[in-house]
N, C-alpha and C. Protein backbone atom coordinates (compact mmCIF):
# COMPACT_ATOMS: atom_id res chain seq x y z
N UNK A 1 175.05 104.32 97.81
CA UNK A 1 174.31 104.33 96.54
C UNK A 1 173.64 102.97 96.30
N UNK A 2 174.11 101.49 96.46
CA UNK A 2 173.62 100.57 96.09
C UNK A 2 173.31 100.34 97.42
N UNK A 3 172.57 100.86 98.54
CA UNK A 3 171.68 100.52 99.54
C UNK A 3 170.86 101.15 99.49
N UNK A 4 170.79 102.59 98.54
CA UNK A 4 169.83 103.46 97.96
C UNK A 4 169.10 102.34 97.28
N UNK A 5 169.75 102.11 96.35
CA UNK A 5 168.46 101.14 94.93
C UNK A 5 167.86 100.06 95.68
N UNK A 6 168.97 99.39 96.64
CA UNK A 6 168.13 98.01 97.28
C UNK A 6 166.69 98.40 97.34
N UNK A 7 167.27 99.17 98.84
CA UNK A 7 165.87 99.96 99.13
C UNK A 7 165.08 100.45 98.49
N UNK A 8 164.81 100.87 97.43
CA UNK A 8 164.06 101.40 96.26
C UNK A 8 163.12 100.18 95.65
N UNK A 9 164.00 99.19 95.11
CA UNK A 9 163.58 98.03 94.49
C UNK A 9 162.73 96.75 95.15
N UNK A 10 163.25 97.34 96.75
CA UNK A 10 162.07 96.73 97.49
C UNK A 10 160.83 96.89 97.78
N UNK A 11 161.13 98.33 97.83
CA UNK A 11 159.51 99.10 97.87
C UNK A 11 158.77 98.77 96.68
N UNK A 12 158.89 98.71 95.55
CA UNK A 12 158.95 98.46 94.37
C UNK A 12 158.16 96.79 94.06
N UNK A 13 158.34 96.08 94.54
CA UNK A 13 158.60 94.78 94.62
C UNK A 13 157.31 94.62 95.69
N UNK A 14 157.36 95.59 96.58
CA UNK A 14 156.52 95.44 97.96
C UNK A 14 155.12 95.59 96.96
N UNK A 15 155.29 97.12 96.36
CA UNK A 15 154.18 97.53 95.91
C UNK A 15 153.59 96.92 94.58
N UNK A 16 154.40 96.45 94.17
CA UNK A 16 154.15 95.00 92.71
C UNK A 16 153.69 94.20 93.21
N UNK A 17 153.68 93.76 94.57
CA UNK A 17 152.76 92.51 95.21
C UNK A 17 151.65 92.53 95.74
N UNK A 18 151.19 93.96 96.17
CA UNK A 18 150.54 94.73 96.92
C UNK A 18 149.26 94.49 95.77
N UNK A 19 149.82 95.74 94.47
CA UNK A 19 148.84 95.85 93.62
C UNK A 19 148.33 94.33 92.98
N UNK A 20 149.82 93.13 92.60
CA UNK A 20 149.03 92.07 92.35
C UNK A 20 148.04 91.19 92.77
N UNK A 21 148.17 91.28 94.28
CA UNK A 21 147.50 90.53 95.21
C UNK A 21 145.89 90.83 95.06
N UNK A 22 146.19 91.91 95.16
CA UNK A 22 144.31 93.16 94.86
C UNK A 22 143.79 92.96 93.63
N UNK A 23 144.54 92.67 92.25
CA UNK A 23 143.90 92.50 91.34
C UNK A 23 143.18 91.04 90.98
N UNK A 24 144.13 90.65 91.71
CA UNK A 24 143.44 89.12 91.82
C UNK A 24 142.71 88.38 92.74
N UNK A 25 142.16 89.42 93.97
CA UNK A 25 140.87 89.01 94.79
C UNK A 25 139.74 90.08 94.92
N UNK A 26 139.74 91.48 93.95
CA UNK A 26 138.86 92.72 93.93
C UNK A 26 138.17 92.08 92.96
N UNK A 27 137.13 92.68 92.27
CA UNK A 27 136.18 92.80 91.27
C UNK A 27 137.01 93.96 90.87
N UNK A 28 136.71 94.13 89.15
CA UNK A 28 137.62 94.81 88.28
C UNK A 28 137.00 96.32 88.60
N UNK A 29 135.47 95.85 88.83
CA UNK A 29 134.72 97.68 88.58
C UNK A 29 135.37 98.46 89.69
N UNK A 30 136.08 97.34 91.03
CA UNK A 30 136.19 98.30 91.84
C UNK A 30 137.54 98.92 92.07
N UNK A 31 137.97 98.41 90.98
CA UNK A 31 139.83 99.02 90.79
C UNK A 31 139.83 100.90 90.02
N UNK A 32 140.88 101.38 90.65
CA UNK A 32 140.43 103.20 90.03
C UNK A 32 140.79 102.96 88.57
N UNK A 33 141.00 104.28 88.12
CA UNK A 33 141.02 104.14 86.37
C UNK A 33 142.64 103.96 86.23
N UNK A 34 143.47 104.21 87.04
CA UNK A 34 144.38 104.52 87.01
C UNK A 34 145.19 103.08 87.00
N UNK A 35 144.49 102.23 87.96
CA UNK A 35 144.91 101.14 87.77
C UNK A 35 144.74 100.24 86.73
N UNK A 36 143.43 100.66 86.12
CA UNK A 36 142.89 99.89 84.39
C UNK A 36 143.95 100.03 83.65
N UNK A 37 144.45 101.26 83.82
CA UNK A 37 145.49 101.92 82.76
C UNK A 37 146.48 100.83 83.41
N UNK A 38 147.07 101.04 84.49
CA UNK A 38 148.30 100.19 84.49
C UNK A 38 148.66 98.48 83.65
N UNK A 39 146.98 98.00 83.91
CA UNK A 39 147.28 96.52 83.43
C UNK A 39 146.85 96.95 82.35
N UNK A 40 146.06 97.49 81.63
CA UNK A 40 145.80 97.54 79.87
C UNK A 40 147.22 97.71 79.21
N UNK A 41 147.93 98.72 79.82
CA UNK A 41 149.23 99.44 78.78
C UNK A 41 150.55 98.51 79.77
N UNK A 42 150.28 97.54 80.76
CA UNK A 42 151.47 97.26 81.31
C UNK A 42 152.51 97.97 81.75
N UNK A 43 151.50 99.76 82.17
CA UNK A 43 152.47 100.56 82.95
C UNK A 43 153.32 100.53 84.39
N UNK A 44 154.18 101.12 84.36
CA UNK A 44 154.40 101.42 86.49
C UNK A 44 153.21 102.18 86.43
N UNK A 45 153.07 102.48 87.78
CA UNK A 45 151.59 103.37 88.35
C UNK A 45 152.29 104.69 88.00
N UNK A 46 154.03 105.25 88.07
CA UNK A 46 153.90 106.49 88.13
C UNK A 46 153.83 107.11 86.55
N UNK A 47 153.76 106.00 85.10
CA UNK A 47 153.45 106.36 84.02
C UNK A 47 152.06 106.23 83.74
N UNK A 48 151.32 105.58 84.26
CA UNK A 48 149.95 105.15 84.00
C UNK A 48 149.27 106.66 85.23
N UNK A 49 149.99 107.12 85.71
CA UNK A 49 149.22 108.58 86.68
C UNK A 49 149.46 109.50 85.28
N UNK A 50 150.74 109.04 84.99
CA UNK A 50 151.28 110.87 83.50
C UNK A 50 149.76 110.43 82.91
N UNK A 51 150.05 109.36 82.28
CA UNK A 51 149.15 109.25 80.77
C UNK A 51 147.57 109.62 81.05
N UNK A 52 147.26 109.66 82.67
CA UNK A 52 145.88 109.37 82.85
C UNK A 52 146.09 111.36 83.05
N UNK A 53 147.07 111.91 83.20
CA UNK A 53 147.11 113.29 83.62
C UNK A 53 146.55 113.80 81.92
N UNK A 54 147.75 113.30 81.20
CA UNK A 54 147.57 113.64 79.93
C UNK A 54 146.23 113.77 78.50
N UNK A 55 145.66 113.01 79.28
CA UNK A 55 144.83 112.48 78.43
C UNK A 55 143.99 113.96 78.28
N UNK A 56 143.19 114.10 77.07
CA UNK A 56 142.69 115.27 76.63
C UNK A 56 140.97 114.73 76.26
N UNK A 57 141.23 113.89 75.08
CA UNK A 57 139.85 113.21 74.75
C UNK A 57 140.35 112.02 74.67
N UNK A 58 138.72 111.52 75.02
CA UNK A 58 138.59 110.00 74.96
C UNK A 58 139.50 109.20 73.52
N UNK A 59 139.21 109.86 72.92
CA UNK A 59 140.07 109.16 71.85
C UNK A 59 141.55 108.85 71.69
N UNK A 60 142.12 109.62 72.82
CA UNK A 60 143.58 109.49 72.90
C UNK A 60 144.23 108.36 73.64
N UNK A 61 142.74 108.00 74.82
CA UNK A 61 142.80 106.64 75.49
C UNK A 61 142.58 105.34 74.43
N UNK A 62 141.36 105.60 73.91
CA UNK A 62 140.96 104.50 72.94
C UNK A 62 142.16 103.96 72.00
N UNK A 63 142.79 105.13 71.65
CA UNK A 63 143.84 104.87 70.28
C UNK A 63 144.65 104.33 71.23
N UNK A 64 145.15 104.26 72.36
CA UNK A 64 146.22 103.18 73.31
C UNK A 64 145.58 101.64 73.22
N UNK A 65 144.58 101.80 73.26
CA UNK A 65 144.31 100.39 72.91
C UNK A 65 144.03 99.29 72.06
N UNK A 66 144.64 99.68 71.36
CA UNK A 66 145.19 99.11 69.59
C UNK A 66 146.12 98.13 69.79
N UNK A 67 147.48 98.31 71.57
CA UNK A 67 148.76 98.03 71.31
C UNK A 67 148.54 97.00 72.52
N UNK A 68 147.15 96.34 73.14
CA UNK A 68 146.69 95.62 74.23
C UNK A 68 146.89 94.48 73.64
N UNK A 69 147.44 93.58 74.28
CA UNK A 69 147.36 92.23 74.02
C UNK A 69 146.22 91.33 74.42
N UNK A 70 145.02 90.92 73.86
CA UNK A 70 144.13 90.07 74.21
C UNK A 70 144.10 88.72 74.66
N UNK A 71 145.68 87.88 75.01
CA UNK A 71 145.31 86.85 75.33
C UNK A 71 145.92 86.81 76.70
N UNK A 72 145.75 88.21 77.20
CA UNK A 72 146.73 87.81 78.88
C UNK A 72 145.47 88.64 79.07
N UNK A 73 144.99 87.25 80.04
CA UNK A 73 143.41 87.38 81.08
C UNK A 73 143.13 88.60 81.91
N UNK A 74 144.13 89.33 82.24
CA UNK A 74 144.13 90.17 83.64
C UNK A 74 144.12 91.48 82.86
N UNK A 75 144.87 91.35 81.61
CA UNK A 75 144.43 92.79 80.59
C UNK A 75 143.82 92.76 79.73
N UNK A 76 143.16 91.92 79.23
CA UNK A 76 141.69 91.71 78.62
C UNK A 76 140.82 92.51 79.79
N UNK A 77 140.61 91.74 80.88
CA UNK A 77 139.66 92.07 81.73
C UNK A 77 139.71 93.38 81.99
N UNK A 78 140.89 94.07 82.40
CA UNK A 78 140.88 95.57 82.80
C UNK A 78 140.90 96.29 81.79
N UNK A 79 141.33 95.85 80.29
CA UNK A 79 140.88 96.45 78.97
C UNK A 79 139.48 96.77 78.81
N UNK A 80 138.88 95.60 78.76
CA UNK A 80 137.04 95.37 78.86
C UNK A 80 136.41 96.65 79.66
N UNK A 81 136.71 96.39 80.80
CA UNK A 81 135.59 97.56 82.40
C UNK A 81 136.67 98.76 82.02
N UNK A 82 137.84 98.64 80.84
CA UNK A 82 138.53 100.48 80.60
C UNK A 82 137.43 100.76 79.86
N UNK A 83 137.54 100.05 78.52
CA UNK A 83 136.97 100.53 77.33
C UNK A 83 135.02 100.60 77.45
N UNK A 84 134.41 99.66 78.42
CA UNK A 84 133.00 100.37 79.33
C UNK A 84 132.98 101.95 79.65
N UNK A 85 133.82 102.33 80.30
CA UNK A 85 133.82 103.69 80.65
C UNK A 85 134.46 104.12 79.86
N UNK A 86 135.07 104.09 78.72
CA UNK A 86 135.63 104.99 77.30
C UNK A 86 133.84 105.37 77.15
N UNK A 87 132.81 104.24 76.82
CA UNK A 87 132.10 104.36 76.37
C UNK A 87 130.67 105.28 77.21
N UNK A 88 131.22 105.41 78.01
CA UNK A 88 130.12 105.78 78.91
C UNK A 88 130.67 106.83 79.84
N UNK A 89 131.96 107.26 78.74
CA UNK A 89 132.65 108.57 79.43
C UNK A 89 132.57 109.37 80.47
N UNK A 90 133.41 107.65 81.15
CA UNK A 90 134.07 107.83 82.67
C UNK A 90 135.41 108.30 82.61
N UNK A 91 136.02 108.42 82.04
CA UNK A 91 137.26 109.02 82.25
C UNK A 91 137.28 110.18 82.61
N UNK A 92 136.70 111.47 81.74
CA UNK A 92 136.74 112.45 82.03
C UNK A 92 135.18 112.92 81.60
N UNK A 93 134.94 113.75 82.33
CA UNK A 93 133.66 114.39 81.65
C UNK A 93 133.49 114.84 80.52
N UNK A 94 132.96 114.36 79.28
CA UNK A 94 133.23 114.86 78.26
C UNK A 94 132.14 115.72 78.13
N UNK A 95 132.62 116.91 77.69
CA UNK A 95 131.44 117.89 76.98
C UNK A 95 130.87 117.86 75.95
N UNK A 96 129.72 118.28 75.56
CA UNK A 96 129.08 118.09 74.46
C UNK A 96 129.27 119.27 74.04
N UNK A 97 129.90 119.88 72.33
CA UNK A 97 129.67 121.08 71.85
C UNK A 97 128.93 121.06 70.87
N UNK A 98 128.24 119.73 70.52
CA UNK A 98 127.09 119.68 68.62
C UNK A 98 126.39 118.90 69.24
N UNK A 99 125.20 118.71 68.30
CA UNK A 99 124.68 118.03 67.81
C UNK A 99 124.91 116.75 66.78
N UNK A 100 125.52 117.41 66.22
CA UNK A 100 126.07 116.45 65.29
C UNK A 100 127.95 115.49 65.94
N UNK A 101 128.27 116.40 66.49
CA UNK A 101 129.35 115.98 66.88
C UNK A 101 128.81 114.06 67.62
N UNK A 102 128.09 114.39 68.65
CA UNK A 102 127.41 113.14 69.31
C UNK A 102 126.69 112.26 68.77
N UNK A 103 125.86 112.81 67.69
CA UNK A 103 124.91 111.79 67.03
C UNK A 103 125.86 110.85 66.24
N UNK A 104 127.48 111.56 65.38
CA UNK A 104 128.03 110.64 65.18
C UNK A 104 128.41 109.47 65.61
N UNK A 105 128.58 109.54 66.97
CA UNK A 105 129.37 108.95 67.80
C UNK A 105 127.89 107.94 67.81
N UNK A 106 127.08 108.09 68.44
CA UNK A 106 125.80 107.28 69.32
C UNK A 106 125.86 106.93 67.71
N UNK A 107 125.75 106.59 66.52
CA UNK A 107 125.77 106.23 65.44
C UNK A 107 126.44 105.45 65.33
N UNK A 108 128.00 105.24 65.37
CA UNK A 108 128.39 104.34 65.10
C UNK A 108 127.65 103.34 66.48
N UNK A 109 127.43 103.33 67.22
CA UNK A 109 127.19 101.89 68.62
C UNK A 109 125.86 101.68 68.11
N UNK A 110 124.98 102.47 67.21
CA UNK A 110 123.39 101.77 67.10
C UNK A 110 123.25 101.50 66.08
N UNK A 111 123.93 101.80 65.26
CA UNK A 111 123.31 101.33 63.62
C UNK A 111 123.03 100.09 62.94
N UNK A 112 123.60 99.05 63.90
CA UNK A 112 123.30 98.10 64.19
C UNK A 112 122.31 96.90 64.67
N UNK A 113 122.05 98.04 65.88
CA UNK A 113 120.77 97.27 66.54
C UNK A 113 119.30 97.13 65.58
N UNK A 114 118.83 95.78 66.48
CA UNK A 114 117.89 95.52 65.34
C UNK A 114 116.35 96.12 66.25
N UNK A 115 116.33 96.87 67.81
CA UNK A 115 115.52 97.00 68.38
C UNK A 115 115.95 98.40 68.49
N UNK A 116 114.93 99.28 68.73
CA UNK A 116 115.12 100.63 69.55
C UNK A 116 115.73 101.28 70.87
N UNK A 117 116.73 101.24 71.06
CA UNK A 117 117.21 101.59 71.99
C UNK A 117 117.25 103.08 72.61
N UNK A 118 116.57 103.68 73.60
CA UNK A 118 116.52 104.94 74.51
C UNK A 118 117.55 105.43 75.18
N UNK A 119 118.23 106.61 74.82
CA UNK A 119 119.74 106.84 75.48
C UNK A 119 119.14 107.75 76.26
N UNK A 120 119.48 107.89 77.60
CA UNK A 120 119.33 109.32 78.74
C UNK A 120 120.75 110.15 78.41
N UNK A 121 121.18 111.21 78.70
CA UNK A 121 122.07 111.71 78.31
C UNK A 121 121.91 112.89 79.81
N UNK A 122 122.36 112.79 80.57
CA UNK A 122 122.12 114.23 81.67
C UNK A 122 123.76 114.87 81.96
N UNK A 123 123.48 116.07 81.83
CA UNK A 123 124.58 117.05 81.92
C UNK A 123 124.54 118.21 82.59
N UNK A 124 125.81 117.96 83.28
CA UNK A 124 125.94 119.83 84.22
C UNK A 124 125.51 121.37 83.47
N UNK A 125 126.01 121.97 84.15
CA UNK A 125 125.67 123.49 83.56
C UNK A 125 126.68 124.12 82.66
N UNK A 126 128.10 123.00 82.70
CA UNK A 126 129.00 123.03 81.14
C UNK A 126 128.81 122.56 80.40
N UNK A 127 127.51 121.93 80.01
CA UNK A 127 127.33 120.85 78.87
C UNK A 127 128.54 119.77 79.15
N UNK A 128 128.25 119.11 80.36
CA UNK A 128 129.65 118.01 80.58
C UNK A 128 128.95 116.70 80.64
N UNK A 129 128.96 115.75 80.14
CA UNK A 129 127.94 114.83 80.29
C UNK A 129 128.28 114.06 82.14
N UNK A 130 126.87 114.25 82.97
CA UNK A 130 127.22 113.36 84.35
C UNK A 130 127.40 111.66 84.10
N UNK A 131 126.06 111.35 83.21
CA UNK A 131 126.11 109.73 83.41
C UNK A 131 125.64 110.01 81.95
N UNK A 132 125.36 108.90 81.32
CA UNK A 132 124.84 108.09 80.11
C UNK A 132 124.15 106.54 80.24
N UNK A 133 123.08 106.61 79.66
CA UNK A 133 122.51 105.38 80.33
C UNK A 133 121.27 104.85 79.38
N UNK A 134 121.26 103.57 78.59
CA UNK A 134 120.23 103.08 77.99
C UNK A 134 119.31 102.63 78.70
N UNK A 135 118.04 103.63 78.92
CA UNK A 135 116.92 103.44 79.40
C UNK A 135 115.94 102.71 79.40
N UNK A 136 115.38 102.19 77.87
CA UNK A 136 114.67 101.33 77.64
C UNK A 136 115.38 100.81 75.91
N UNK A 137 114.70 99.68 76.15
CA UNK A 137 115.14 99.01 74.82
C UNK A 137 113.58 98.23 74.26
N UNK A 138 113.23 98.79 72.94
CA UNK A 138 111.93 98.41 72.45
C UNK A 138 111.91 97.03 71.79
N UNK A 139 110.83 97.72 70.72
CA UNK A 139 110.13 96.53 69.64
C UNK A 139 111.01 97.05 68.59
N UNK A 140 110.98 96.14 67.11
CA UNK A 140 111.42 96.71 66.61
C UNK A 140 111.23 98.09 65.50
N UNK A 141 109.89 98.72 66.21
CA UNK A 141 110.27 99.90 65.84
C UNK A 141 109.10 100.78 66.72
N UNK A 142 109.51 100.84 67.99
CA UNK A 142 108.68 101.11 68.91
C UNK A 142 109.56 101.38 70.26
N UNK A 143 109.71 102.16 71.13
CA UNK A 143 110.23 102.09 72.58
C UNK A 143 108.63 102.52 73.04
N UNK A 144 109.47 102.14 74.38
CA UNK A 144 108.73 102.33 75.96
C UNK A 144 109.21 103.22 76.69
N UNK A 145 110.06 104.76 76.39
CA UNK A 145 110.05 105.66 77.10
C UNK A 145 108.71 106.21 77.79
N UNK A 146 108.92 106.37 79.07
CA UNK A 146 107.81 107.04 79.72
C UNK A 146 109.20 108.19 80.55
N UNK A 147 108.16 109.62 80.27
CA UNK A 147 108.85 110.99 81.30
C UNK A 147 108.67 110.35 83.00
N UNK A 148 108.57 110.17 83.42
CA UNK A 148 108.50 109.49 84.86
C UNK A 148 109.74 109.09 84.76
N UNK A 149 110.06 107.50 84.37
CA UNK A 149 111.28 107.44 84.74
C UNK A 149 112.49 107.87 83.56
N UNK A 150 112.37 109.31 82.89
CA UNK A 150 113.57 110.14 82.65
C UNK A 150 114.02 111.11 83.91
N UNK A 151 112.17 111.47 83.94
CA UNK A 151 113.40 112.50 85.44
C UNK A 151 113.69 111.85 86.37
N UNK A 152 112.87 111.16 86.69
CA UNK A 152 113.50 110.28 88.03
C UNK A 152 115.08 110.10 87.93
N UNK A 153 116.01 109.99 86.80
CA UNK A 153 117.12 109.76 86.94
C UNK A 153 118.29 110.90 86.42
N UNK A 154 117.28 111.91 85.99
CA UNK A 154 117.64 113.17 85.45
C UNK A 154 117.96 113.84 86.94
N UNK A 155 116.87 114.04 87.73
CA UNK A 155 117.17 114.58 89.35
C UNK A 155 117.62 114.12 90.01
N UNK A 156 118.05 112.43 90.04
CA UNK A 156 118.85 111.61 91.24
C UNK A 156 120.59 112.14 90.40
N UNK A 157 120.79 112.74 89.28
CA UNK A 157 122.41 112.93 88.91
C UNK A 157 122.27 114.71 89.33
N UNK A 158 121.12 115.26 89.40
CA UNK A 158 121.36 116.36 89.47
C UNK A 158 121.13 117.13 88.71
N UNK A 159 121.03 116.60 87.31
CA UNK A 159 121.19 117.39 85.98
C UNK A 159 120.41 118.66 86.08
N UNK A 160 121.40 119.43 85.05
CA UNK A 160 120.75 120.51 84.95
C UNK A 160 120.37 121.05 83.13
N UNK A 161 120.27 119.57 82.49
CA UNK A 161 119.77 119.45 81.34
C UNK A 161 120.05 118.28 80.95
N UNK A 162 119.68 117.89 79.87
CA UNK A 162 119.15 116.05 79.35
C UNK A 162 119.32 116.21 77.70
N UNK A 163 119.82 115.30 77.34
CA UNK A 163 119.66 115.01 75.70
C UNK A 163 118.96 113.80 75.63
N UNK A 164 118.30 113.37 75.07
CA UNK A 164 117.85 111.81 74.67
C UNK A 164 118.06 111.78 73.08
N UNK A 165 118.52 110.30 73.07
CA UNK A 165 118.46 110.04 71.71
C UNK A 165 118.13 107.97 71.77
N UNK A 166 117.26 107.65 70.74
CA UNK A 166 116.76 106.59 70.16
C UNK A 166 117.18 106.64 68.71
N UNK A 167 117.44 105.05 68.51
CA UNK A 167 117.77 104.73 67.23
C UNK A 167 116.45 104.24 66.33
N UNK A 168 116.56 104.33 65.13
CA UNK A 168 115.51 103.48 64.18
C UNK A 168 116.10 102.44 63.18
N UNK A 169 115.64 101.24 63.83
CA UNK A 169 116.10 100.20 63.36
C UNK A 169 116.25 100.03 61.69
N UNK A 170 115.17 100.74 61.51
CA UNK A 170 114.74 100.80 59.86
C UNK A 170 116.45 101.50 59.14
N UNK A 171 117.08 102.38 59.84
CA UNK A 171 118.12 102.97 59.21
C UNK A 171 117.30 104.77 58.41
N UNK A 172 116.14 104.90 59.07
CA UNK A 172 115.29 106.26 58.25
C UNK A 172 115.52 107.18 59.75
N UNK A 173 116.43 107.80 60.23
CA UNK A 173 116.11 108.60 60.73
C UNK A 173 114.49 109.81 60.99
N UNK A 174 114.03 109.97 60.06
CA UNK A 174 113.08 110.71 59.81
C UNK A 174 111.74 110.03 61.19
N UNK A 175 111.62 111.66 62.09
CA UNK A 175 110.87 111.69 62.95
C UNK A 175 109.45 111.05 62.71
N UNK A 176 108.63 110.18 63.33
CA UNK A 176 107.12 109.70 63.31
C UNK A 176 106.43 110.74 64.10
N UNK A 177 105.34 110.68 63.53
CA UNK A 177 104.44 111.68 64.95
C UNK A 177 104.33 111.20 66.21
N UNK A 178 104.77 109.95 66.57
CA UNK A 178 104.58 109.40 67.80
C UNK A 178 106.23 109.83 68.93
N UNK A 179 107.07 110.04 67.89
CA UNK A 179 108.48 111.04 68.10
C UNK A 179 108.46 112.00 68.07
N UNK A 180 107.44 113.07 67.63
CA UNK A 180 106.89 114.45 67.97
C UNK A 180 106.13 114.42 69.05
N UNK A 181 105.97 113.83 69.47
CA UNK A 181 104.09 114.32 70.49
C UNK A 181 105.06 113.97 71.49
N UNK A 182 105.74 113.13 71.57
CA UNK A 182 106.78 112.43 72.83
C UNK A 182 107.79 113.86 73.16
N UNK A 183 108.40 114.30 72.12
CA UNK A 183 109.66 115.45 72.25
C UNK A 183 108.86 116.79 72.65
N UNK A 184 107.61 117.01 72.31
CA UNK A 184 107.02 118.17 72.64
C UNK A 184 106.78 117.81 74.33
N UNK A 185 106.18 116.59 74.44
CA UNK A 185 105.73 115.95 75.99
C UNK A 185 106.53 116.54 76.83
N UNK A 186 107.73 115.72 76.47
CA UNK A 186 108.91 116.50 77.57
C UNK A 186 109.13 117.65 77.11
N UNK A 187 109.33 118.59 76.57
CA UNK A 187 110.08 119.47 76.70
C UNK A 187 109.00 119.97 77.58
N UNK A 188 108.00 120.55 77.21
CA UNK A 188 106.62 121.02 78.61
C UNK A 188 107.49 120.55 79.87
N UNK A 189 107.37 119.66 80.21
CA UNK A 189 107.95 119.08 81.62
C UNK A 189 108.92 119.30 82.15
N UNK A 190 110.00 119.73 81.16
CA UNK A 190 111.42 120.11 81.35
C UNK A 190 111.39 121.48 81.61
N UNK A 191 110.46 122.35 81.23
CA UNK A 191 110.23 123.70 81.50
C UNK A 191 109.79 123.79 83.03
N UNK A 192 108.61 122.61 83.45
CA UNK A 192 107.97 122.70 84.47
C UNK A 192 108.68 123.11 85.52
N UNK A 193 109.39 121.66 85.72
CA UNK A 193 110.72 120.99 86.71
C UNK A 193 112.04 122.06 86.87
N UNK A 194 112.26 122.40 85.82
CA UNK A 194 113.46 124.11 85.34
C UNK A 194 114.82 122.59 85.18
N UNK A 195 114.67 121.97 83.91
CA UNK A 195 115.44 121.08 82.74
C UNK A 195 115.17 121.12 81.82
N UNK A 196 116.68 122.15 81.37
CA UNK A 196 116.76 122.27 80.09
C UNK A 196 116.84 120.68 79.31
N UNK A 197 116.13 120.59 78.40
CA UNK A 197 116.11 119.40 77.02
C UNK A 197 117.02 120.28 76.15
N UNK A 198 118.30 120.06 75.67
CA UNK A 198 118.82 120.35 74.49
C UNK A 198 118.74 119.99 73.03
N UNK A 199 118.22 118.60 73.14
CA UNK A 199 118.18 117.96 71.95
C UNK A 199 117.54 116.56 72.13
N UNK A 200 117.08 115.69 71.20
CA UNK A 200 116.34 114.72 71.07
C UNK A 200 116.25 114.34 69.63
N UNK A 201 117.83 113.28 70.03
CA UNK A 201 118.27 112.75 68.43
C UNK A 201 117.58 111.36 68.08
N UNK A 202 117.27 111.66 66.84
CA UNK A 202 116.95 110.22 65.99
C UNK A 202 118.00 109.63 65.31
N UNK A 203 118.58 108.20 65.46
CA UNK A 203 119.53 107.98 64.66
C UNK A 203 119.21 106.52 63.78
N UNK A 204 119.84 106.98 62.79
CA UNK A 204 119.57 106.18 61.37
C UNK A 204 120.44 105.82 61.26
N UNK A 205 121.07 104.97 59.88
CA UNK A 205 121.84 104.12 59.90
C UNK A 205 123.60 105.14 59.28
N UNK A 206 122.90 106.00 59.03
CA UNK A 206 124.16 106.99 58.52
C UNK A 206 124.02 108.32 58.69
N UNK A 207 122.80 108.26 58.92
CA UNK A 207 122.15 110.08 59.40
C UNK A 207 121.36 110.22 60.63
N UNK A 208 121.08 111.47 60.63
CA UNK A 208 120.37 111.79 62.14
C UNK A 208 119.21 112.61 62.04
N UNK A 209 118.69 113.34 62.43
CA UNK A 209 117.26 114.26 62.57
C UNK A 209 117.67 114.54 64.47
N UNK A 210 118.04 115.85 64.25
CA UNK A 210 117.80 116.85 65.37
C UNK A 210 116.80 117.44 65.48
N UNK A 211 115.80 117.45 66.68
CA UNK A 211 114.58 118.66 67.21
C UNK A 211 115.38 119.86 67.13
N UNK A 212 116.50 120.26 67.68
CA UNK A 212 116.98 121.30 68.02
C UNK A 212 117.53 121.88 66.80
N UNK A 213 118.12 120.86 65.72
CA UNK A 213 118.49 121.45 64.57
C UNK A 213 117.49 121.87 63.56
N UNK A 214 116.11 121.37 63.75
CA UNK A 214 115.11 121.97 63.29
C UNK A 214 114.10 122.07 64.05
């Protein structure tokens, strides 16, 4: 029995040196999620595999990180490149079921900004989001979306539909005609190509304006 545990505690010990050694000569992006989890929550790997099994929505990860300690360097850092992909929902594919459900969300991260920011949004044939990606970033009350390079990155993920959404710095949600002539633009194109456009949100400082909701 106690040549059982030796042995156990060595492996143990082996693999505590193994993983430390790697965290401290890799780049963080290139560690799995599984390992983020380990140094954010200061798990073993075989609780940081449950919790990463467990997880349902993003928010169940996020709310773990309330209990992170910010002044130990190595979980700051793997906190930081976790909570990147919270945001850009790498963990799991999250699906989209609203309109409104998302605009909340892209609401709270823009309401802020003092420039226009262009979100790509491309998703499978479950409404699962593939990537998320700020495309262009304007004037302040102006972008530089051009359809060229939306599909260009709409067809390099595959998508088999796209949401876009831009913020208005002003906090007025309410569409310009230069945000009509643009949403009609693509959707034509999205028909062309066979990409579905679901939606094309405006976000304000507390509200939104959906194409699709009207």
């Amino acid at each position: 029995m106690a040549a059982t545990a030796e042995k156990n505690l060595k492996k143990q010990l082996i693999a505590s040196n193994v993983f430390n050694n790697r965290i401290r000569t890799t780049n963080f992006t290139e560690l799995s999620t599984q390992e983020l989890i380990e140094l954010s929550f200061n798990l073993k790997p075989s609780k940081a595999a449950e919790l990463l099994e467990n997880i349902d929505t993003l928010a169940d990860l996020r709310n773990g990180l309330t209990e992170f300690p910010p002044t130990m360097e190595f979980q700051f850092k793997a906190s930081f490149e976790l909570s990147k992909r919270i945001l850009q929902f790498d963990v799991k594919k999250e699906k989209i079921t609203s309109s409104y459900g998302l605009a909340q969300q892209l609401i709270q991260e823009t309401r802020d900004l003092e420039q226009e920011h262009f979100i790509l949004l491309t998703l499978n044939t479950k409404n699962q989001i593939i990537r998320r990606r700020t495309l262009f970033i304007g004037t302040l009350n102006q972008n530089i979306a051009h359809p060229r390079d939306i599909f260009r990155e709409a067809i390099r993920d595959n998508a088999a539909q796209i949401i876009i959404a831009h913020n208005h710095p002003s906090g007025d949600p309410t569409p310009s005609e230069a945000d009509s002539i643009f949403t009609s633009r693509l959707t034509k194109i999205c028909e062309l190509i066979g990409i579905q456009m679901l939606d094309h949100l405006i976000l304000g400082e507390s509200t939104y304006y959906s194409y699709a909701e009207n």
